[in-house]
C-alpha atoms as a PDB file:
ATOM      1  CA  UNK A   1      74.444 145.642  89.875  1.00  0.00           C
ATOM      2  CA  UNK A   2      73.911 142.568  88.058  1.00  0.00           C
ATOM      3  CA  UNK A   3      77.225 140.296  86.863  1.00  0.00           C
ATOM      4  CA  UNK A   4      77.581 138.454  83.936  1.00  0.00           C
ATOM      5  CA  UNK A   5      78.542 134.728  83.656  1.00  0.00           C
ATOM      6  CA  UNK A   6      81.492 135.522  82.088  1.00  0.00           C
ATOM      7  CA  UNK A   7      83.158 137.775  84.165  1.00  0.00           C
ATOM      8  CA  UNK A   8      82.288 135.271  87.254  1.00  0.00           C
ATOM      9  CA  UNK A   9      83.672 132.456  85.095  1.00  0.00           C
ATOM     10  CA  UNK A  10      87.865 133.445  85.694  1.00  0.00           C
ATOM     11  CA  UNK A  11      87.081 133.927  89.488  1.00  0.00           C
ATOM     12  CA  UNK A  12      85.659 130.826  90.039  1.00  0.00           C
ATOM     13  CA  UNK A  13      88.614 128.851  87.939  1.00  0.00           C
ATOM     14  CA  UNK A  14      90.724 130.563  90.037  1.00  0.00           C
ATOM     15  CA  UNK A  15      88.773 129.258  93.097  1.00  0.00           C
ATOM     16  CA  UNK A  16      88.771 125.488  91.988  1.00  0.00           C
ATOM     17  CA  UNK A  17      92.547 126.491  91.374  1.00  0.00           C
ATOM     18  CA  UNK A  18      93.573 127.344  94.251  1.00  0.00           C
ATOM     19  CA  UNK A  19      91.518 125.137  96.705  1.00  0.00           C
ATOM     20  CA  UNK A  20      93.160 121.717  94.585  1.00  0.00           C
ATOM     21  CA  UNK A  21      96.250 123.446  94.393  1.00  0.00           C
ATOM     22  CA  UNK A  22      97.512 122.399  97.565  1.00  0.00           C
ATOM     23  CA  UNK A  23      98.132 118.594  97.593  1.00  0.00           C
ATOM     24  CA  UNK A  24     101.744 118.108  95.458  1.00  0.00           C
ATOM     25  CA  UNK A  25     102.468 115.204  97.657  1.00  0.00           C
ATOM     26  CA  UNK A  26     104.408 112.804  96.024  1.00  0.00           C
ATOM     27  CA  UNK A  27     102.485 109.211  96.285  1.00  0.00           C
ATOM     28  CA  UNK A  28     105.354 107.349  98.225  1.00  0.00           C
ATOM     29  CA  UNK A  29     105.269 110.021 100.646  1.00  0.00           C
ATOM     30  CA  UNK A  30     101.438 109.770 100.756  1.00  0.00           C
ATOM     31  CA  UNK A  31     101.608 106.420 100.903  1.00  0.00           C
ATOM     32  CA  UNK A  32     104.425 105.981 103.605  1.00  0.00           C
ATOM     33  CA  UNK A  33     103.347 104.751 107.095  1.00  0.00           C
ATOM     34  CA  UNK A  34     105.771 104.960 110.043  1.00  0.00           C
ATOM     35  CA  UNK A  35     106.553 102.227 113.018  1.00  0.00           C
ATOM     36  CA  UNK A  36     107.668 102.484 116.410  1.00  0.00           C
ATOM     37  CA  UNK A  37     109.514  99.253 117.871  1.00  0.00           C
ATOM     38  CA  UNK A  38     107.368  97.607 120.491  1.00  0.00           C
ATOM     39  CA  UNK A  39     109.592  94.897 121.606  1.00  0.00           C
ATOM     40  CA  UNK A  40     111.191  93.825 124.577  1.00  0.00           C
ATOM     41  CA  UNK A  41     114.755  93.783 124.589  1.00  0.00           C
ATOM     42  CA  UNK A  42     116.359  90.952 122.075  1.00  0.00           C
ATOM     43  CA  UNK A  43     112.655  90.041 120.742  1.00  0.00           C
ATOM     44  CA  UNK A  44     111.790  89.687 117.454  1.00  0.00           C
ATOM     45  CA  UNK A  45     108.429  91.401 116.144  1.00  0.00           C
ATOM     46  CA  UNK A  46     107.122  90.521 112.825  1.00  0.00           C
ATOM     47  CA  UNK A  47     106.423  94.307 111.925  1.00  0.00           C
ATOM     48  CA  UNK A  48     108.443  94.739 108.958  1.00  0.00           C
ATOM     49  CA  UNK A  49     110.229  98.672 108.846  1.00  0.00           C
ATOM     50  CA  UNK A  50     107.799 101.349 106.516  1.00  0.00           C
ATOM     51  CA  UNK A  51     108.558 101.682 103.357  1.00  0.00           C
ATOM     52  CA  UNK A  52     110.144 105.020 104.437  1.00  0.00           C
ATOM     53  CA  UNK A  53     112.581 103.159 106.235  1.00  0.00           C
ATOM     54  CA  UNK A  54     114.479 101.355 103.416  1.00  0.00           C
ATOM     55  CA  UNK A  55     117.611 102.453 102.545  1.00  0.00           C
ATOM     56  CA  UNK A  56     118.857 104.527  99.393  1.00  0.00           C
ATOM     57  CA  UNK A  57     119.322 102.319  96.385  1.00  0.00           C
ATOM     58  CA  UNK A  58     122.818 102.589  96.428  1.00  0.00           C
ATOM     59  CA  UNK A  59     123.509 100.571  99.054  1.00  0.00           C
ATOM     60  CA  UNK A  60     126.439 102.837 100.314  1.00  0.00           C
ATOM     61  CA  UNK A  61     126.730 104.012 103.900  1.00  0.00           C
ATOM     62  CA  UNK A  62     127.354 107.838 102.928  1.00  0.00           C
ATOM     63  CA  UNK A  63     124.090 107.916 100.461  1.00  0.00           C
ATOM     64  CA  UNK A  64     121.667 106.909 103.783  1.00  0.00           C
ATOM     65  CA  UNK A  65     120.410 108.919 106.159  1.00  0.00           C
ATOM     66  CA  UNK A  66     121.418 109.324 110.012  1.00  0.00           C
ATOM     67  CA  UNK A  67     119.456 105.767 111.338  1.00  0.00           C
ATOM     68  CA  UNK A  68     119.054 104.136 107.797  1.00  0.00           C
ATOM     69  CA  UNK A  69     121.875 101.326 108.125  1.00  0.00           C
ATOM     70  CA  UNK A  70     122.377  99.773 104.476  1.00  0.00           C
ATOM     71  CA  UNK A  71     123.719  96.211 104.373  1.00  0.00           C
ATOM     72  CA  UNK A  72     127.658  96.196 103.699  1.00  0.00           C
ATOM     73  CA  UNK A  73     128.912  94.351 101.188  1.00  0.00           C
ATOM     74  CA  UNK A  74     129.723  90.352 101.634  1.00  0.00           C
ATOM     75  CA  UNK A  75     132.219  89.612 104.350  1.00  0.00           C
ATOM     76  CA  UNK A  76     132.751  93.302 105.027  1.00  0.00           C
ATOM     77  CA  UNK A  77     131.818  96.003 107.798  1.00  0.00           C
ATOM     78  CA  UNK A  78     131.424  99.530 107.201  1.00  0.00           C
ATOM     79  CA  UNK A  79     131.149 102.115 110.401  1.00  0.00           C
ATOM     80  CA  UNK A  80     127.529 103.570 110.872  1.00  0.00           C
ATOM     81  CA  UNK A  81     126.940 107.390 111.457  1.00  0.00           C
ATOM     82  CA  UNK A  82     125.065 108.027 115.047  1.00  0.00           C
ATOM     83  CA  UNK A  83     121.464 108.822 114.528  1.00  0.00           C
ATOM     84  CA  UNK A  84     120.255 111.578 117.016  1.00  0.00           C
ATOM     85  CA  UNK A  85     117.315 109.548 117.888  1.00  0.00           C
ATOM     86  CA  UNK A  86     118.818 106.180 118.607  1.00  0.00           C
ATOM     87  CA  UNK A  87     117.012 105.050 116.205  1.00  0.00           C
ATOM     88  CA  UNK A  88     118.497 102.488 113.735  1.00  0.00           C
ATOM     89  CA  UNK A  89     116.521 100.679 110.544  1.00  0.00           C
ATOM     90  CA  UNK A  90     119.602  97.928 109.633  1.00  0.00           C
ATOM     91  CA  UNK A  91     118.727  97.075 105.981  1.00  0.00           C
ATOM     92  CA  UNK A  92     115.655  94.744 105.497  1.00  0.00           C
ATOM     93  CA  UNK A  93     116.375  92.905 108.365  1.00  0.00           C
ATOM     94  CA  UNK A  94     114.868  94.932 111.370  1.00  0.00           C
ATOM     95  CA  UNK A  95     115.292  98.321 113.499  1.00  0.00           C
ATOM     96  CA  UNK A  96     117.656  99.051 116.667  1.00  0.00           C
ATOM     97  CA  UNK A  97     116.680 101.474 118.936  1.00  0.00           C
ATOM     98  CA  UNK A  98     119.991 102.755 121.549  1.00  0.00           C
ATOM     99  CA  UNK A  99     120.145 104.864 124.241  1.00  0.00           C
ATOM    100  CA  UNK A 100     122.216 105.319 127.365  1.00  0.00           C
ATOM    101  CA  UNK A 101     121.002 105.195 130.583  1.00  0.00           C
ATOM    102  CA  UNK A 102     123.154 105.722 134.036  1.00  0.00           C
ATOM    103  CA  UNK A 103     126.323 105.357 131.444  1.00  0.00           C
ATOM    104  CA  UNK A 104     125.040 102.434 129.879  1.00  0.00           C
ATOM    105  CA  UNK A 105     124.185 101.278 126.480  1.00  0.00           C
ATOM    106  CA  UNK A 106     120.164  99.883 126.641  1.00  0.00           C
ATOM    107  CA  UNK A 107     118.608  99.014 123.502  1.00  0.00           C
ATOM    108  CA  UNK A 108     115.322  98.117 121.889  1.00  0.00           C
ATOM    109  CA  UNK A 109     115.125  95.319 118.825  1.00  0.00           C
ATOM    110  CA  UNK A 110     112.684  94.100 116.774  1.00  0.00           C
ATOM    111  CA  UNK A 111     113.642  92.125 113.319  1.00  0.00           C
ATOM    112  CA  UNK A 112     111.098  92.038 109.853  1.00  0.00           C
ATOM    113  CA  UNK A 113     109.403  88.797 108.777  1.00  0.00           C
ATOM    114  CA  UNK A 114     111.624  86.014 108.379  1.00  0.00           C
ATOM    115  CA  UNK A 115     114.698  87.718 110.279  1.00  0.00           C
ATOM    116  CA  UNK A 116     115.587  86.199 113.978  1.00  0.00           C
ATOM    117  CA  UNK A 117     117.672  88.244 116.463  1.00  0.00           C
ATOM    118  CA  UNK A 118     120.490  87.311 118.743  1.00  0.00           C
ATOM    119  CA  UNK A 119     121.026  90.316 121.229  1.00  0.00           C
ATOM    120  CA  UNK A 120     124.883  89.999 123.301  1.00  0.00           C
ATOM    121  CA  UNK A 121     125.243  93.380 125.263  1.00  0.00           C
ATOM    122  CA  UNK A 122     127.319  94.555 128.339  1.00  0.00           C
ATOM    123  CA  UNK A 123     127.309  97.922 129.652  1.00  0.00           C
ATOM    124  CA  UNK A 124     129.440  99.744 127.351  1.00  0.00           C
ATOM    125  CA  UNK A 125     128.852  97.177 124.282  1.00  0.00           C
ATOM    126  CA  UNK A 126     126.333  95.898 122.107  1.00  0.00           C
ATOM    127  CA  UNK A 127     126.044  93.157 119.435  1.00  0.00           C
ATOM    128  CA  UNK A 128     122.860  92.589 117.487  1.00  0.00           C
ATOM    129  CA  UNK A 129     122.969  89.144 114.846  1.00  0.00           C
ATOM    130  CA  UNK A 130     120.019  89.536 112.370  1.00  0.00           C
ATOM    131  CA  UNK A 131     119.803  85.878 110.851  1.00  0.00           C
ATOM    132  CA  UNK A 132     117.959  85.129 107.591  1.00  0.00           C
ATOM    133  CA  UNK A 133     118.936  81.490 106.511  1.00  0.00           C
ATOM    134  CA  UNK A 134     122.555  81.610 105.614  1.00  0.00           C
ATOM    135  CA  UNK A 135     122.437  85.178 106.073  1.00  0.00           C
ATOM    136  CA  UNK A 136     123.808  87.669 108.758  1.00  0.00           C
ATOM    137  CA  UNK A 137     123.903  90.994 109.476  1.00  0.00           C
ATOM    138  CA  UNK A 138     126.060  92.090 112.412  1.00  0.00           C
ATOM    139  CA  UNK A 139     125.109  95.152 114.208  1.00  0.00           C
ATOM    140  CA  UNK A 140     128.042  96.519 117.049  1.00  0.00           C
ATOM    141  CA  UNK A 141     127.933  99.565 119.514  1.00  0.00           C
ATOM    142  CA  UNK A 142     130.586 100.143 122.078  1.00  0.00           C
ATOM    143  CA  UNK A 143     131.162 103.327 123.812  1.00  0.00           C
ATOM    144  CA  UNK A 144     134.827 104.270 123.480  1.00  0.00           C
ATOM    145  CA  UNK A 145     136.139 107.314 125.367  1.00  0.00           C
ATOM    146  CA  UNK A 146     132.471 108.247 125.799  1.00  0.00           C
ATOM    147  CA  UNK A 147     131.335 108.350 122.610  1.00  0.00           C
ATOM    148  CA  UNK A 148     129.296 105.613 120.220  1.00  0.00           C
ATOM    149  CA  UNK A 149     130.862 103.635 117.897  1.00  0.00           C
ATOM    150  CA  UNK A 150     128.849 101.997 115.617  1.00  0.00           C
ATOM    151  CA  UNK A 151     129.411  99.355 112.603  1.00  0.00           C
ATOM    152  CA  UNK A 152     127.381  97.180 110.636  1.00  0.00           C
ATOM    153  CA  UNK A 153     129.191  93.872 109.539  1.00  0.00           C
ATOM    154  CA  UNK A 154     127.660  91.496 106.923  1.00  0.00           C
ATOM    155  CA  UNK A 155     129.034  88.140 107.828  1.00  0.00           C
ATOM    156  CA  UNK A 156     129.203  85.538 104.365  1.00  0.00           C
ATOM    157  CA  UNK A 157     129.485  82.645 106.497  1.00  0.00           C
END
């Protein structure tokens, strides 16, 4: 039995079809990359957070999600949801990574280019200062009543 080109002709379309089909990927997502902090504790790292990592538009702490820390408006904190990681990207400035360990707070920081740290932390509390020029982020953790409480502050000083 001998087949013509025609009838062929739909199968294969639906071949080419099916086999390109398969790659709706939006391009950010495509072209996203991913970072782990490699830092000692209170060490800055020039590794800037992935493009993933920056916060929603808005700027408002309900619109991120759990880890993405948006920068608070000037001279104000706002309270930061616990990410189930530990893992914290604070704005542009850098990424926080908490855990607990024999009922105390230990934490891993690295800042983006430009950004210094300033790491102050005591068993059940920790402050992280990102510092830009004559700007400052504030990031706070204290366990109260064993839980986290978290906060981001954006000092206008």
């Amino acid at each position: 039995m001998r087949l013509s080109p025609a009838a062929l002709l739909p199968v294969l379309a639906l071949s080419v079809l099916v086999a390109c089909g398969g790659d709706d990927e939006p391009e950010s997502a495509a072209a996203s990359t991913s970072s782990s902090p490699t830092s000692e504790e209170s060490s800055p790292s020039s590794a800037p957070p992935s493009a993933s990592d920056s916060p929603d538009a808005s700027g408002s702490p309900g619109a991120a999600s759990p880890g993405q820390v948006p920068r608070p408006q000037p001279g104000s904190c706002e309270p930061v949801a616990e990410s189930a990681d530990g893992r914290y990207v604070v704005a542009d400035a850098g990424e926080i990574t908490l855990r607990m360990e024999d009922g105390a707070l230990r934490l891993n920081v690295s800042s983006s280019n430009g950004w210094s740290t300033s790491v102050h932390s005591e068993n059940s509390e920790a402050d992280v200062e990102f510092r830009q020029g004559d700007d400052e982020l504030d990031f706070e953790a204290e366990l109260e009543d064993g839980r986290l409480v978290l906060r981001i502050c954006d000092d206008d000083d």
